[in-house]
N, C-alpha and C. Protein backbone atom coordinates (compact mmCIF):
# COMPACT_ATOMS: atom_id res chain seq x y z
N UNK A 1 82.42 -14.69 22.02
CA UNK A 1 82.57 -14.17 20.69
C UNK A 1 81.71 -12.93 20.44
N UNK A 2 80.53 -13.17 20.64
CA UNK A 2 79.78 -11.64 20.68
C UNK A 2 80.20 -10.66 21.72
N UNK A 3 80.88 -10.80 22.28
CA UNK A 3 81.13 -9.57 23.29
C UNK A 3 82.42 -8.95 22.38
N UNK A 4 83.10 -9.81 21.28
CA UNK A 4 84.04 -8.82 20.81
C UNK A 4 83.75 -8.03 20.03
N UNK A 5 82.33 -9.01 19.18
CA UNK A 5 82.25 -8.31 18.20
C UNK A 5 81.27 -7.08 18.20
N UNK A 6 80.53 -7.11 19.72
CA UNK A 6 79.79 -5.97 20.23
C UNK A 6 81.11 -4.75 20.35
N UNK A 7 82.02 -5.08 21.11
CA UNK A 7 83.28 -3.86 21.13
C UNK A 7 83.87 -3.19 19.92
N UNK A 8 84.15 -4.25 19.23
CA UNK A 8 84.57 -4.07 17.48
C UNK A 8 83.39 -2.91 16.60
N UNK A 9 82.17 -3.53 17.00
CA UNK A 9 81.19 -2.32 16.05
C UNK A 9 81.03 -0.75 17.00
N UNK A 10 81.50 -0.92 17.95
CA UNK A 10 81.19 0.38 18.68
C UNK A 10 82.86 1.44 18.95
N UNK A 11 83.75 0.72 18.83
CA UNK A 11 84.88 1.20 18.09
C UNK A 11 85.46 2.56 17.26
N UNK A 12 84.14 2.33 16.36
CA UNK A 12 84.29 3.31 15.27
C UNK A 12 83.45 4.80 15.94
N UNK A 13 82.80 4.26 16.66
CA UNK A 13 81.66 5.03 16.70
C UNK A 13 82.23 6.11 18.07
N UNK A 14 83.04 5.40 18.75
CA UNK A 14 84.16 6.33 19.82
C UNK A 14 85.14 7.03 18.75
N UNK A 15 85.65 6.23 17.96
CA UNK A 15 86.42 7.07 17.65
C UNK A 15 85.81 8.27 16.50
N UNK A 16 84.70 8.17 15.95
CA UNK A 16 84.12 9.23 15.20
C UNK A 16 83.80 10.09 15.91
N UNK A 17 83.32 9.78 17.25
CA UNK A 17 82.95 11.10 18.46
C UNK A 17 84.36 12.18 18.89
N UNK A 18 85.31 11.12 18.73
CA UNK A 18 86.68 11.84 19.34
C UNK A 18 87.21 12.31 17.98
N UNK A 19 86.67 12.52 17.11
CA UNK A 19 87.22 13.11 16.08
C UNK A 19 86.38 14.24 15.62
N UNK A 20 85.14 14.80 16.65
CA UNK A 20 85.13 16.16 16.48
C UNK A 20 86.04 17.56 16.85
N UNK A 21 86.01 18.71 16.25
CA UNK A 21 86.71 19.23 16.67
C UNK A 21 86.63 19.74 18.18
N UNK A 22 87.46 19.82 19.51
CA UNK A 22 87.02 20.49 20.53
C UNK A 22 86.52 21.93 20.54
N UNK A 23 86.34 22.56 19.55
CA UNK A 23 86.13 24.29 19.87
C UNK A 23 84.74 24.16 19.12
N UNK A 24 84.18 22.90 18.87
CA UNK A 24 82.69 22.57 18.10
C UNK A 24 81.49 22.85 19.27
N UNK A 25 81.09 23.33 19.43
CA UNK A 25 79.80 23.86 21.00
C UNK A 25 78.57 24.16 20.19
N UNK A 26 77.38 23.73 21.33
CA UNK A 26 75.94 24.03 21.10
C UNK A 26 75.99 25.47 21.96
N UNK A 27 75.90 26.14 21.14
CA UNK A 27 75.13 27.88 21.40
C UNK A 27 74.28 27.62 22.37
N UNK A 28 73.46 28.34 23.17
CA UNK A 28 72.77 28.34 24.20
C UNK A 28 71.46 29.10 23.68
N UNK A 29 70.82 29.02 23.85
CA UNK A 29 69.80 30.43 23.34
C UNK A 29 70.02 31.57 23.85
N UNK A 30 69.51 32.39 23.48
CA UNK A 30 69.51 33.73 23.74
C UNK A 30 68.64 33.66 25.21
N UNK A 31 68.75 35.15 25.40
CA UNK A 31 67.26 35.11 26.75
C UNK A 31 66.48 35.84 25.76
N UNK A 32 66.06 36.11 24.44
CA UNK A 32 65.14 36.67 23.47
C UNK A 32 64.73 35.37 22.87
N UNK A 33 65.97 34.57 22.83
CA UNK A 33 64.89 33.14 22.05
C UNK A 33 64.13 32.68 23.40
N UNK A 34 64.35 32.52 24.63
CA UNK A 34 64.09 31.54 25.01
C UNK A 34 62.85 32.65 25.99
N UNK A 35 62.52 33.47 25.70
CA UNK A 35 61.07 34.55 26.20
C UNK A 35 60.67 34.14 24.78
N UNK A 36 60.75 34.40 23.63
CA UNK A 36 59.98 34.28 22.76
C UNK A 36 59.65 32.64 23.05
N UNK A 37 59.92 31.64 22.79
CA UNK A 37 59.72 30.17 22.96
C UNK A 37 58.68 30.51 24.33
N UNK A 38 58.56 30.84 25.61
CA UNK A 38 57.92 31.01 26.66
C UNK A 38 56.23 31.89 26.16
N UNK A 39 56.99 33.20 25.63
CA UNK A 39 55.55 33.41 25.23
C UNK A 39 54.56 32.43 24.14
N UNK A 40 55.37 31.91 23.25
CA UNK A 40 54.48 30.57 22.56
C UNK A 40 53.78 29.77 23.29
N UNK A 41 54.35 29.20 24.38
CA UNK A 41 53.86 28.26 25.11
C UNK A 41 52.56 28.97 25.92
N UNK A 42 52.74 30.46 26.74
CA UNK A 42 51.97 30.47 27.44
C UNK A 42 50.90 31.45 26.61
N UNK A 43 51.02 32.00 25.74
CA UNK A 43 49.77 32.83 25.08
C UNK A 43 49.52 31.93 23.66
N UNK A 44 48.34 32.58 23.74
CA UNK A 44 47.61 32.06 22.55
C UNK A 44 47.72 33.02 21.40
N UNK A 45 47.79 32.81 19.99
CA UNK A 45 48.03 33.60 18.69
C UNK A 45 47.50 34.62 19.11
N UNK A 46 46.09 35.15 18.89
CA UNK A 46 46.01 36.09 18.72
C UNK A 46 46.76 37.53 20.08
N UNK A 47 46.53 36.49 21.48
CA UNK A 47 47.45 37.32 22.37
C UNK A 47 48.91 38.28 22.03
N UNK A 48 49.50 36.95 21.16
CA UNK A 48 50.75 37.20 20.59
C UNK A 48 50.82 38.15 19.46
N UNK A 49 49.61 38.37 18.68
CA UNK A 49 49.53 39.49 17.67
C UNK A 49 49.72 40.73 18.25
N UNK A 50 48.71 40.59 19.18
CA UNK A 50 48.15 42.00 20.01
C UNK A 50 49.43 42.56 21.04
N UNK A 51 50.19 41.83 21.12
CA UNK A 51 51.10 42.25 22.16
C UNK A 51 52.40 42.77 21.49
N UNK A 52 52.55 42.18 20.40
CA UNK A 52 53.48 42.53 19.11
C UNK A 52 53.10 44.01 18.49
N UNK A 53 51.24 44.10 18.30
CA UNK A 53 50.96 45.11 17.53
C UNK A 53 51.26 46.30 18.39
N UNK A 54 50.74 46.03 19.64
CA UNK A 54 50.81 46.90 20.66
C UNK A 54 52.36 47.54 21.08
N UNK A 55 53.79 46.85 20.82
CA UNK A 55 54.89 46.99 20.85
C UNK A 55 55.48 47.81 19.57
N UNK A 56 55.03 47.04 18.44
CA UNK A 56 54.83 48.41 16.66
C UNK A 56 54.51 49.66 17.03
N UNK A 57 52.90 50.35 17.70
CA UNK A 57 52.99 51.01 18.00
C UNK A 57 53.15 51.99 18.90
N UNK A 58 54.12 51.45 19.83
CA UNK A 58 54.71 52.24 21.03
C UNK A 58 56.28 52.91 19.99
N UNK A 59 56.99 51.71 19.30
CA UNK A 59 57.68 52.08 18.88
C UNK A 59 57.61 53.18 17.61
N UNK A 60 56.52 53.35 17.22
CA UNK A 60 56.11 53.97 16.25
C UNK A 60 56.05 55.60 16.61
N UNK A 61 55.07 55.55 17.58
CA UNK A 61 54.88 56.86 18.94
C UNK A 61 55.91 57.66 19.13
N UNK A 62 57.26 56.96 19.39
CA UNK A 62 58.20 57.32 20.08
C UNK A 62 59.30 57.86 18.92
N UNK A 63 59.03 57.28 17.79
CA UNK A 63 59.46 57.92 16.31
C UNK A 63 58.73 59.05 15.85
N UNK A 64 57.59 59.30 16.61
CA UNK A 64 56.60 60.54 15.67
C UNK A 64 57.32 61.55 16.74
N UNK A 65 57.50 61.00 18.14
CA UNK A 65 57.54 62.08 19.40
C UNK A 65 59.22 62.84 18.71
N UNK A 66 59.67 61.71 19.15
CA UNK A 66 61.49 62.65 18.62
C UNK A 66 61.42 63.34 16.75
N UNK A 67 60.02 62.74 15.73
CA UNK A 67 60.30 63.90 15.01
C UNK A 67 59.65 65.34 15.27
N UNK A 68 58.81 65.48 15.83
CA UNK A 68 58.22 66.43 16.66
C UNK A 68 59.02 67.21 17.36
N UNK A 69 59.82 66.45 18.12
CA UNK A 69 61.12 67.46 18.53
C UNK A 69 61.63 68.10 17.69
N UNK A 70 62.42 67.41 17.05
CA UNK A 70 63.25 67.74 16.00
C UNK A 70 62.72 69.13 15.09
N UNK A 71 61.28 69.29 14.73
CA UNK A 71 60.77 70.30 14.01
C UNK A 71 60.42 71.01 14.93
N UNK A 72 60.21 70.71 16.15
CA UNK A 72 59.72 72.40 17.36
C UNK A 72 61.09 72.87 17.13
N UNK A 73 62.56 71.90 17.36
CA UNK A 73 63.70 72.94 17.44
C UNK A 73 63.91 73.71 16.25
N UNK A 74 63.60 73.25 15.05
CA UNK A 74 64.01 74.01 13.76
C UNK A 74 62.87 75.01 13.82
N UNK A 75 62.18 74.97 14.17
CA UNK A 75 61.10 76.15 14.11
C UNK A 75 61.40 77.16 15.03
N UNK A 76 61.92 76.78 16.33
CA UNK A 76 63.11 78.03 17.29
C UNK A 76 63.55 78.27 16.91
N UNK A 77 64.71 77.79 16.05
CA UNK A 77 65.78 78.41 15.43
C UNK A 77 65.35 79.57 14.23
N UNK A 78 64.24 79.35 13.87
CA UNK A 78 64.11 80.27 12.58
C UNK A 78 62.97 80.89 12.97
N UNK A 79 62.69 80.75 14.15
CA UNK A 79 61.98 82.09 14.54
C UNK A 79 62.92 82.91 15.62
N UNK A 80 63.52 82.73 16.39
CA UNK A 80 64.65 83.37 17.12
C UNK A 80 65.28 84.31 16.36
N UNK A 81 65.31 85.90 17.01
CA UNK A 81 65.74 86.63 16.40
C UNK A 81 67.74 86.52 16.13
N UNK A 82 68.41 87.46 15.24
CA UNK A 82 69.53 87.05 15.62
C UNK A 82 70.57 86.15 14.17
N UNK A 83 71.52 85.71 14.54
CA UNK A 83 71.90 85.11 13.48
C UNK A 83 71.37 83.50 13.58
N UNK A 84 71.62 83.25 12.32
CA UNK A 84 70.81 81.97 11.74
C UNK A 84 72.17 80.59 11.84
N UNK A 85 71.59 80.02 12.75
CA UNK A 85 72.65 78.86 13.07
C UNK A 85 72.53 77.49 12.16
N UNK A 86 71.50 77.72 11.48
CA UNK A 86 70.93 76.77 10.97
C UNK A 86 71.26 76.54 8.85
C-alpha cells in the first residue's frame, strides 16, 4: 500500500516538471561574470578597489589623449595657410 501511495504523491511532481516550457534554459554566465566572481574569490577589497581605480584611470588617459588629438588637428587646420576646411 505505501509503495502506491509513494508513486501517487510523486506523480504530480513529474508531471509539473514536464510541464515546463522546453525553450525555458539557465543562461550560463558570461566570461565577465564569471572573472569578476574569480577576482572576488582571489583578491581582497581593497585589491579590488585599486585595480578598478587603476582601470578608471587608464580609461580616463586615453579620453584626455584622443581629446588632445582632436585640438592639435583643429589647431592645424587654422593655422595652415590656404582655404579653411573647417
Amino acid at each position: 500500500m505505501q509503495a502506491a501511495s509513494a508513486s501517487a504523491a510523486t506523480a504530480p511532481a513529474i508531471r509539473a516538471a514536464s510541464a515546463l516550457p522546453a525553450t525555458l534554459s539557465v543562461r550560463p554566465p558570461s566570461l565577465r561574470d564569471a572573472l569578476r566572481a574569480l577576482e572576488m574569490v582571489l583578491l581582497r577589497t581593497g585589491h579590488r578597489t585599486a585595480r578598478r581605480n587603476a582601470w578608471i584611470a587608464v580609461l580616463e588617459d586615453r579620453r584626455r589623449a584622443k581629446d588632445r588629438r582632436e585640438a592639435q588637428h583643429l589647431l592645424e587646420a587654422v593655422a595652415a595657410p590656404g582655404p579653411q576646411a573647417t
